[in-house]
C-alpha atoms as a PDB file:
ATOM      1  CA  UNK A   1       0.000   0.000   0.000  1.00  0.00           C
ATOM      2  CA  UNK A   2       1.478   3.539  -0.740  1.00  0.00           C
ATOM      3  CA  UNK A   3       0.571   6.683   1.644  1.00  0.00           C
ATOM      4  CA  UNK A   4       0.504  10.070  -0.045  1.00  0.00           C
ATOM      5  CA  UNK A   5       0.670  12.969   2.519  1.00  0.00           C
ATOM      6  CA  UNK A   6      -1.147  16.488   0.980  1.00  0.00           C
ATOM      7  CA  UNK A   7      -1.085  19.421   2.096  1.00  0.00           C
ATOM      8  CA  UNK A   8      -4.099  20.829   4.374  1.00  0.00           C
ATOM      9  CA  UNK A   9      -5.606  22.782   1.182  1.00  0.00           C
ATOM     10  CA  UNK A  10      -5.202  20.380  -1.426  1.00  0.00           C
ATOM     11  CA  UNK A  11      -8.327  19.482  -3.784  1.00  0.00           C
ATOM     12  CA  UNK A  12      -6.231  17.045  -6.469  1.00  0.00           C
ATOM     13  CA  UNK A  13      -3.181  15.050  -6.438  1.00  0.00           C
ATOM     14  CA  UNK A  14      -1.016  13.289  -8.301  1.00  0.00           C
ATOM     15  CA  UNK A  15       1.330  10.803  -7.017  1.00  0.00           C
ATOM     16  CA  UNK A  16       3.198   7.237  -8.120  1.00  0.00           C
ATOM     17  CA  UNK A  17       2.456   3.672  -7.088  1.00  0.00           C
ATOM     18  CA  UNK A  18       4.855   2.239  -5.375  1.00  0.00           C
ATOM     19  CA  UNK A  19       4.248  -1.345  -6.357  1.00  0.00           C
ATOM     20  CA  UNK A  20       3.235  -0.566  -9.964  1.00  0.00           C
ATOM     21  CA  UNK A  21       7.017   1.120 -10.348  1.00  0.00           C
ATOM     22  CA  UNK A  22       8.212  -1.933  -8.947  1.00  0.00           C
ATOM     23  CA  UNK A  23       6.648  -4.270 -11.094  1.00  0.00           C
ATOM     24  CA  UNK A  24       8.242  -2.390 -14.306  1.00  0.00           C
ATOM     25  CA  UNK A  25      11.543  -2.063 -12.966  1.00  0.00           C
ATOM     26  CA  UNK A  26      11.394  -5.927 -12.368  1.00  0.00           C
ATOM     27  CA  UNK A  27       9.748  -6.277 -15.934  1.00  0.00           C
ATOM     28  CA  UNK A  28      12.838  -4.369 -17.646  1.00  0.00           C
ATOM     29  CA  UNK A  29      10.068  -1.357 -18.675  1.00  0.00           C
ATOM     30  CA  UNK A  30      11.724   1.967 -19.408  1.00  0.00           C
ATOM     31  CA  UNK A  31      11.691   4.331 -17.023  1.00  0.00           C
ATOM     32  CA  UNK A  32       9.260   6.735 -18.749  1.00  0.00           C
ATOM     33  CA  UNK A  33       6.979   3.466 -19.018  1.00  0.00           C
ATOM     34  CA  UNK A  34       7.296   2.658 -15.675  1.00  0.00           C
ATOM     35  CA  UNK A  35       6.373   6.179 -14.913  1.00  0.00           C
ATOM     36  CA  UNK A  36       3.357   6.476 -17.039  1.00  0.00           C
ATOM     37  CA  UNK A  37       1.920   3.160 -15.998  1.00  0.00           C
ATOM     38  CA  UNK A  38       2.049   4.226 -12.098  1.00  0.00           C
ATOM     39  CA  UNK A  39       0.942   6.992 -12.308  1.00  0.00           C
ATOM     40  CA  UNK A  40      -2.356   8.398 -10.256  1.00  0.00           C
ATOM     41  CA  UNK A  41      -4.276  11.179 -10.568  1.00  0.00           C
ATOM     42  CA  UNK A  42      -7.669  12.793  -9.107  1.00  0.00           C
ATOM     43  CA  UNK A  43      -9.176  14.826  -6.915  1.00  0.00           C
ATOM     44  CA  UNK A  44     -10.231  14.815  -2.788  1.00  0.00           C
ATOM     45  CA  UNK A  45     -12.642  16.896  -0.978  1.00  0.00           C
ATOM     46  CA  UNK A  46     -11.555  19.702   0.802  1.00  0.00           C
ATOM     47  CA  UNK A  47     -13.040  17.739   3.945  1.00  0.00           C
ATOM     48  CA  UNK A  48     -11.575  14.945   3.712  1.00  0.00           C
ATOM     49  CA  UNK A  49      -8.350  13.824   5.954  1.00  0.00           C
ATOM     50  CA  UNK A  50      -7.762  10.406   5.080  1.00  0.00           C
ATOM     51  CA  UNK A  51      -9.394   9.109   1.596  1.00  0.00           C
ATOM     52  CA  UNK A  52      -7.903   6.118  -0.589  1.00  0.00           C
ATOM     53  CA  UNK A  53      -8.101   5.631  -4.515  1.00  0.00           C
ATOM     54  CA  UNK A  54      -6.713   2.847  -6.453  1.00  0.00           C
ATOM     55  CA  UNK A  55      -4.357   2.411  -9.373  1.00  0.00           C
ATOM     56  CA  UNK A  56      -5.239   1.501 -12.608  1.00  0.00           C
ATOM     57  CA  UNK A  57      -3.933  -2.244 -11.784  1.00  0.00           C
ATOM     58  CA  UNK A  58      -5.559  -1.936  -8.111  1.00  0.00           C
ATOM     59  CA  UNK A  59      -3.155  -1.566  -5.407  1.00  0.00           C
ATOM     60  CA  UNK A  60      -4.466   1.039  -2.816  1.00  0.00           C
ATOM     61  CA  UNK A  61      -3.116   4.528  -2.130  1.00  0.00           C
ATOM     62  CA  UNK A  62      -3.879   6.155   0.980  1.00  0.00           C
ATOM     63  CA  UNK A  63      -4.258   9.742   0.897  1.00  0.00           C
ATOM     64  CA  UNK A  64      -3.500  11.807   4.536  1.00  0.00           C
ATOM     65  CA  UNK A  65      -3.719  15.642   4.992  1.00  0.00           C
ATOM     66  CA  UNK A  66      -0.563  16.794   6.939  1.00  0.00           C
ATOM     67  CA  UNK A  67       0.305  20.139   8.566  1.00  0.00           C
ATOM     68  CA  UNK A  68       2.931  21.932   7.571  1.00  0.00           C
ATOM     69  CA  UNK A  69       5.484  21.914   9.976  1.00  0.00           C
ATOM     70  CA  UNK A  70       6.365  24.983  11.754  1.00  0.00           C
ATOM     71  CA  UNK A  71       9.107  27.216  10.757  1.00  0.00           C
ATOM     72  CA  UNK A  72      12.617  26.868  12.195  1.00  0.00           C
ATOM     73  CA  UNK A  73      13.110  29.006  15.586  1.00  0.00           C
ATOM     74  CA  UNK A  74      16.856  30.129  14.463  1.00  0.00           C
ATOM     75  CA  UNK A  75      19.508  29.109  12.339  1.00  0.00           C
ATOM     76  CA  UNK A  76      20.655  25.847  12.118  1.00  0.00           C
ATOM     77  CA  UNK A  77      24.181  25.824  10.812  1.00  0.00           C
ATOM     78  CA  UNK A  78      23.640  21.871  10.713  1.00  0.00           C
ATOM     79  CA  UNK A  79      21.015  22.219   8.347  1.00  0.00           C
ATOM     80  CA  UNK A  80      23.150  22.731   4.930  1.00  0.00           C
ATOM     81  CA  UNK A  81      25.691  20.198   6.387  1.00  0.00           C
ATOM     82  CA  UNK A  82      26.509  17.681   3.637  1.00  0.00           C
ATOM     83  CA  UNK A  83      27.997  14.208   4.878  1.00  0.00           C
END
């Protein structure tokens, strides 16, 4: 199952499924294939905090409404650290 988090005003999304890109990559598809057939579009209500909607070959994606996390305090010199 794939889990799509949108943002608290969203009214459409679009989004990949997981298992669908995994099946092509196993089945040698090209990538722009691959990306085509998992692909998901549509719409949610306004309302709605959790809804689901299923890919064209059936697998389940979940969608969740997520806040957007509150801004940083200060400066975090850590933040742009590259390991």
């Amino acid at each position: 199952m794939t889990t799509v988090w949108i943002s608290p005003s969203a009214t459409s999304f679009s989004c990949l499924c997981e298992p669908c890109l995994e099946a092509a990559r196993r089945s040698g598809l090209l990538f722009a294939d691959a990306l085509m057939r998992a692909s998901v579009r549509g719409s949610i209500p306004a309302t709605a905090d959790v809804s689901s909607r299923r890919c064209a070959a059936g697998h389940e994606i979940v969608l969740r409404r997520i806040e957007r996390p509150a801004s940083l305090p200060h400066h975090d010199d850590r933040q742009l650290a590259l390991s």
